[in-house]
C-alpha atoms as a PDB file:
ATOM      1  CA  UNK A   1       0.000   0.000   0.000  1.00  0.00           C
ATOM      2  CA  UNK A   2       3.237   2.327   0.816  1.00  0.00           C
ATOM      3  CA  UNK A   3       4.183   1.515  -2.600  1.00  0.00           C
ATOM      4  CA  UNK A   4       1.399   3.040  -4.348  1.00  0.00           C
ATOM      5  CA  UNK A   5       1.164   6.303  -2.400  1.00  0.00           C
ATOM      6  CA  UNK A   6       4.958   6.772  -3.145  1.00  0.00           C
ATOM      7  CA  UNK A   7       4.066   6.248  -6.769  1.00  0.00           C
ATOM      8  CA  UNK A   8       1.255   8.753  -6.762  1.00  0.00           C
ATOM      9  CA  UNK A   9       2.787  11.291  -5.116  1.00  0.00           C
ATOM     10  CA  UNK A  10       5.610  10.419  -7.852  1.00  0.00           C
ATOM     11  CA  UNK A  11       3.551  10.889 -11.158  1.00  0.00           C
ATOM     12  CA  UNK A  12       1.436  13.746  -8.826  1.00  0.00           C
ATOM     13  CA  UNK A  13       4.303  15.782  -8.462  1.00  0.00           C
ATOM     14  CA  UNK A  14       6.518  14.977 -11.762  1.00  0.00           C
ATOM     15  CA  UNK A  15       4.931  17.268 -13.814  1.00  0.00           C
ATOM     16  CA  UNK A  16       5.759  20.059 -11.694  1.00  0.00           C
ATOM     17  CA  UNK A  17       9.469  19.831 -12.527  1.00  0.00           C
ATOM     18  CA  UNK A  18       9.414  21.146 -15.910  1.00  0.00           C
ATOM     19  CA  UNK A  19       8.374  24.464 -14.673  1.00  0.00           C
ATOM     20  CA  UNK A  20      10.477  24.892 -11.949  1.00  0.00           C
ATOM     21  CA  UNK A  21      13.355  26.017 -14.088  1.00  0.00           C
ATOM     22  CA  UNK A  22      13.914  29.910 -15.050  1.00  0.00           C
ATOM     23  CA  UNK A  23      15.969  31.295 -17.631  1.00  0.00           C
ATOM     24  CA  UNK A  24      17.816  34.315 -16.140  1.00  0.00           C
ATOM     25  CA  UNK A  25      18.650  37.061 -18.136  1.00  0.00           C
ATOM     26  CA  UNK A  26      20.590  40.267 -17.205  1.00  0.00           C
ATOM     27  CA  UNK A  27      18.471  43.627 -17.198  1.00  0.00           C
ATOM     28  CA  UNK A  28      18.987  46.022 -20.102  1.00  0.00           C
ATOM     29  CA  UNK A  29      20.563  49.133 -18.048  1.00  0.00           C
ATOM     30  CA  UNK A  30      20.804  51.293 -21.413  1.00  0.00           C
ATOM     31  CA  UNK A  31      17.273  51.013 -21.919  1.00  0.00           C
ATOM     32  CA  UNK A  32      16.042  52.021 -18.589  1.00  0.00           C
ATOM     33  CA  UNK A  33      18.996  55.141 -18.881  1.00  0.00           C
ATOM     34  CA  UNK A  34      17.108  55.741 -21.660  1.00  0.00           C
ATOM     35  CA  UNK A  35      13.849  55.851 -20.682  1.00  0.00           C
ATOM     36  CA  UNK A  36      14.336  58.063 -17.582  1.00  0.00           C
ATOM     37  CA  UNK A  37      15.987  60.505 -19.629  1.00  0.00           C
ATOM     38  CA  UNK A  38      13.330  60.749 -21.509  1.00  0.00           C
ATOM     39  CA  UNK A  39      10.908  61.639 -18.639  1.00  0.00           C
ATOM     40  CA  UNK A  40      13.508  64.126 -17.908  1.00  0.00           C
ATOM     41  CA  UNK A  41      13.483  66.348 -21.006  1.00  0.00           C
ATOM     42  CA  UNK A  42       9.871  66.468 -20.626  1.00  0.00           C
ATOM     43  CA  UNK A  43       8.469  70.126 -19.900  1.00  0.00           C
ATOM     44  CA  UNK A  44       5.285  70.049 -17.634  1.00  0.00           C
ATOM     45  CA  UNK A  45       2.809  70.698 -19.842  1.00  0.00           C
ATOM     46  CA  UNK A  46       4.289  68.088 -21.891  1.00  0.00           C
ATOM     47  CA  UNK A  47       3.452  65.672 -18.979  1.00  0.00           C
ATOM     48  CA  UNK A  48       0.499  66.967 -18.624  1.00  0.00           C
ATOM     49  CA  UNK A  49      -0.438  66.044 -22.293  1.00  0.00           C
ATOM     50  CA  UNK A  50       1.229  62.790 -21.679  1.00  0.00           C
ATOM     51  CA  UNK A  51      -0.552  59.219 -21.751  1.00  0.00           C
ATOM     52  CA  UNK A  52       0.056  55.605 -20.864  1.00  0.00           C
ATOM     53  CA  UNK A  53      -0.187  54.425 -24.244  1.00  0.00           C
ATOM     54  CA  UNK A  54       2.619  57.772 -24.632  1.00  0.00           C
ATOM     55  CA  UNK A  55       4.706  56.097 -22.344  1.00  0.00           C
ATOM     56  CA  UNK A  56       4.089  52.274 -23.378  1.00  0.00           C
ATOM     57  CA  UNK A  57       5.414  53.428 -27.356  1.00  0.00           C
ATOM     58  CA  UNK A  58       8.618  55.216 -25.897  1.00  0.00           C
ATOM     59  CA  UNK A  59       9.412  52.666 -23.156  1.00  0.00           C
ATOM     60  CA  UNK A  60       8.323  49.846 -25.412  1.00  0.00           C
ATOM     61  CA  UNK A  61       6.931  47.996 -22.269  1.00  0.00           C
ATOM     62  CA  UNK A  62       3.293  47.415 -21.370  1.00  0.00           C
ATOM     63  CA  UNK A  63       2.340  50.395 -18.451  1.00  0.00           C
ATOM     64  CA  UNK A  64       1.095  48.474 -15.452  1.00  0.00           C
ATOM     65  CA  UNK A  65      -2.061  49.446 -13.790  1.00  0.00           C
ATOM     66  CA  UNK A  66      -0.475  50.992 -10.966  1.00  0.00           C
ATOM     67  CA  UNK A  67       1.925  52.518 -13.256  1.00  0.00           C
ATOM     68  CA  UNK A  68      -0.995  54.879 -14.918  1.00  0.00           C
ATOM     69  CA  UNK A  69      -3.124  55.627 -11.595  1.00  0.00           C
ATOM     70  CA  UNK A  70      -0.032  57.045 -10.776  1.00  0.00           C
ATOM     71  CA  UNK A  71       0.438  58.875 -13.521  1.00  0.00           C
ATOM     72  CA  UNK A  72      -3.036  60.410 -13.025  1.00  0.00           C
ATOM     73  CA  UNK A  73      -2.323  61.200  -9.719  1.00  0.00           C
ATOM     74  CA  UNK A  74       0.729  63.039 -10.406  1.00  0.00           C
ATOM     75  CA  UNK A  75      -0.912  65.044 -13.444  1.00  0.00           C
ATOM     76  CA  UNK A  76      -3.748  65.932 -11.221  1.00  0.00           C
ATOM     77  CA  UNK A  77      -0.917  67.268  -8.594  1.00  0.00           C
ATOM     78  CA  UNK A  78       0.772  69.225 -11.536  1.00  0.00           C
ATOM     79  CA  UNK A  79      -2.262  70.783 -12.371  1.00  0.00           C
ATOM     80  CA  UNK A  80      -2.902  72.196  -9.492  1.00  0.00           C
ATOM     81  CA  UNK A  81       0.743  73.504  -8.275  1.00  0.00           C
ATOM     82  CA  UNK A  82       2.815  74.090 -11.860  1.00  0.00           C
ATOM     83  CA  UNK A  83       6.193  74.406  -9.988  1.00  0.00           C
ATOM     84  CA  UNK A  84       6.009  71.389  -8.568  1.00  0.00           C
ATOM     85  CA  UNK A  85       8.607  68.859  -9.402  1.00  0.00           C
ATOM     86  CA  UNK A  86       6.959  66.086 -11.452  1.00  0.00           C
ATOM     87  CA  UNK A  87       9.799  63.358 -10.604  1.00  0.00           C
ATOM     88  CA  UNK A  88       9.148  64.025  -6.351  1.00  0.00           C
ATOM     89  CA  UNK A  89       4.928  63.905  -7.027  1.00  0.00           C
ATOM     90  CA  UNK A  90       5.528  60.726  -8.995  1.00  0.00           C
ATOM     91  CA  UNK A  91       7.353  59.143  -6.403  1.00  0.00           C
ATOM     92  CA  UNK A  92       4.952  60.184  -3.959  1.00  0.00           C
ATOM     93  CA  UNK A  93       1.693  59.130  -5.640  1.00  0.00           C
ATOM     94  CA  UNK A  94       3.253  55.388  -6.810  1.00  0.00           C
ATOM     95  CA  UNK A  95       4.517  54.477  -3.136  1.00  0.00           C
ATOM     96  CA  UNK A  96       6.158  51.049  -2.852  1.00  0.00           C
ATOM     97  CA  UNK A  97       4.093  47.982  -1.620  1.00  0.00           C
ATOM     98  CA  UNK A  98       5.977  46.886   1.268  1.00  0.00           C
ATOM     99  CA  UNK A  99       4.740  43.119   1.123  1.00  0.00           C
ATOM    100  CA  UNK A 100       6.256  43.091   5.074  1.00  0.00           C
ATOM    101  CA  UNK A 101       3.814  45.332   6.112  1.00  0.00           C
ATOM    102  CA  UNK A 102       0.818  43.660   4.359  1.00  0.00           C
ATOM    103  CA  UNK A 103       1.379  40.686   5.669  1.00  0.00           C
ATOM    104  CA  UNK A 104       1.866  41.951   9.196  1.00  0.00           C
ATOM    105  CA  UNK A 105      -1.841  44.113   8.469  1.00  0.00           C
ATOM    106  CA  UNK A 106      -3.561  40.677   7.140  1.00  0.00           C
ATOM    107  CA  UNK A 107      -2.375  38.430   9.953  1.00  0.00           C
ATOM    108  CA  UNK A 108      -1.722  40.443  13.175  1.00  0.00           C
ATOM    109  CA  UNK A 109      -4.959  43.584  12.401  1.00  0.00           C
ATOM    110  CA  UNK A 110      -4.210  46.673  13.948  1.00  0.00           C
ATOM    111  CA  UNK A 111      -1.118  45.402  16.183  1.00  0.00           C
ATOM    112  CA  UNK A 112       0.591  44.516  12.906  1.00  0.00           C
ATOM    113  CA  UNK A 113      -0.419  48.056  12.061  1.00  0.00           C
ATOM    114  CA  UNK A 114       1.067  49.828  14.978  1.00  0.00           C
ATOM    115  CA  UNK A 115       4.512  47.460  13.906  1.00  0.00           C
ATOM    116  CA  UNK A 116       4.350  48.870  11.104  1.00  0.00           C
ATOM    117  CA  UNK A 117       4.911  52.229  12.129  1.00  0.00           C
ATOM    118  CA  UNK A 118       8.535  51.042  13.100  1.00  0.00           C
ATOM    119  CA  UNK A 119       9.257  50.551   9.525  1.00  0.00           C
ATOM    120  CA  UNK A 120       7.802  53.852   7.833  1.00  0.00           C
ATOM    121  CA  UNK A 121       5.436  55.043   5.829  1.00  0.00           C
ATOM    122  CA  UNK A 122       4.848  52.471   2.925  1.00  0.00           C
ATOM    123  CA  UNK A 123       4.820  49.816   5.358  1.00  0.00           C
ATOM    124  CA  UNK A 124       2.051  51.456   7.380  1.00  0.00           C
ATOM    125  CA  UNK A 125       0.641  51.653   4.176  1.00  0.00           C
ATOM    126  CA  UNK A 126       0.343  48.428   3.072  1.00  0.00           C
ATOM    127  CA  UNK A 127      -0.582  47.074   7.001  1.00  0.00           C
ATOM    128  CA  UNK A 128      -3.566  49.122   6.058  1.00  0.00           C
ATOM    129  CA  UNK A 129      -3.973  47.553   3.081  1.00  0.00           C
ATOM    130  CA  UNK A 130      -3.823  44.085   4.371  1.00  0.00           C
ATOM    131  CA  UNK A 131      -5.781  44.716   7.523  1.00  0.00           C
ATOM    132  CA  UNK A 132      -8.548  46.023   4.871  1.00  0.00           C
ATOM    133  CA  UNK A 133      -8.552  42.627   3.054  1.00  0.00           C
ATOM    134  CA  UNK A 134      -8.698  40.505   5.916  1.00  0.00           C
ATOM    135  CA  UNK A 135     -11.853  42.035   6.985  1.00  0.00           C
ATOM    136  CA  UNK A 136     -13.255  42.280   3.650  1.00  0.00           C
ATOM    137  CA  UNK A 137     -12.411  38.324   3.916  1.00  0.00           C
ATOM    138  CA  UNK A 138     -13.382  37.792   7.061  1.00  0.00           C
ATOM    139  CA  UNK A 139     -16.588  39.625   5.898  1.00  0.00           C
ATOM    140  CA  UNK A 140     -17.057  37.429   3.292  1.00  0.00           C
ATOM    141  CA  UNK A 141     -16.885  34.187   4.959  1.00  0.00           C
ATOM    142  CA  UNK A 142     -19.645  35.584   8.073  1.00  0.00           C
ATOM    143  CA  UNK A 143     -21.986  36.256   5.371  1.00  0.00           C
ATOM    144  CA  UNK A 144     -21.381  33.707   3.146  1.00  0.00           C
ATOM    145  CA  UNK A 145     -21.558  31.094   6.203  1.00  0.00           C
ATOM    146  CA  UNK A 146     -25.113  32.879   7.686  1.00  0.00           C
END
């Protein structure tokens, strides 16, 4: 009986090699050289006028999702102060996702949230973000049990 779980688990779990392997290949640094000084010969009304599909035809690489809301959010911040720097309000309205902090948000609520104050401002960020989907879960699964 051993014998025939070991051979299950075998042909279960065979197929599964074949995609573990990853070609690796070495990041084009000219092209992202490129690209950024690109963004920096732009004027602002220039950005303003700019779109993702703008940005997708220069860079030659498809705009993520995040990628454009925060390019709306930084042409709605450039439309309101002109002589703001474009490069700073980009920064600011993309954020990084500290996965850290989510995962301290999702699993620990708001004491993972107060952690996450140790670690700065994305990562209280994102411990909002995760405390936000575990009650949204945790939501789901009351209602959809009652």
């Amino acid at each position: 009986m051993k014998n025939v779980h070991y051979v299950l688990m075998l042909l279960l779990f065979t197929p599964l090699i074949g995609f573990s392997a990853v070609n690796v290949e070495a990041p084009s640094l000219q092209h992202e050289v490129a690209t950024s000084q690109w963004l920096n010969d732009l004027s602002v009304d220039e950005f303003l006028a700019l779109s993702p599909r703008d940005i997708q035809e220069k860079t030659g690489k498809k705009v993520k999702l995040a990628d454009r809301i925060a390019l709306r959010l930084t042409q709605r911040q450039l439309k309101k102060n002109k002589s703001l720097d474009f490069g700073a309000a980009y920064e600011d309205a993309s954020g990084n996702f500290s996965i850290g902090g989510f995962l301290l948000g999702f699993f620990f609520g708001l004491i993972g949230v107060l952690i996450a104050l140790l670690f700065g401002r994305n990562a209280v960020r994102s411990s909002l973000i995760g405390l936000l989907c575990f009650v949204i879960v945790w939501l789901i699964l009351i209602l959809g049990v009652f």
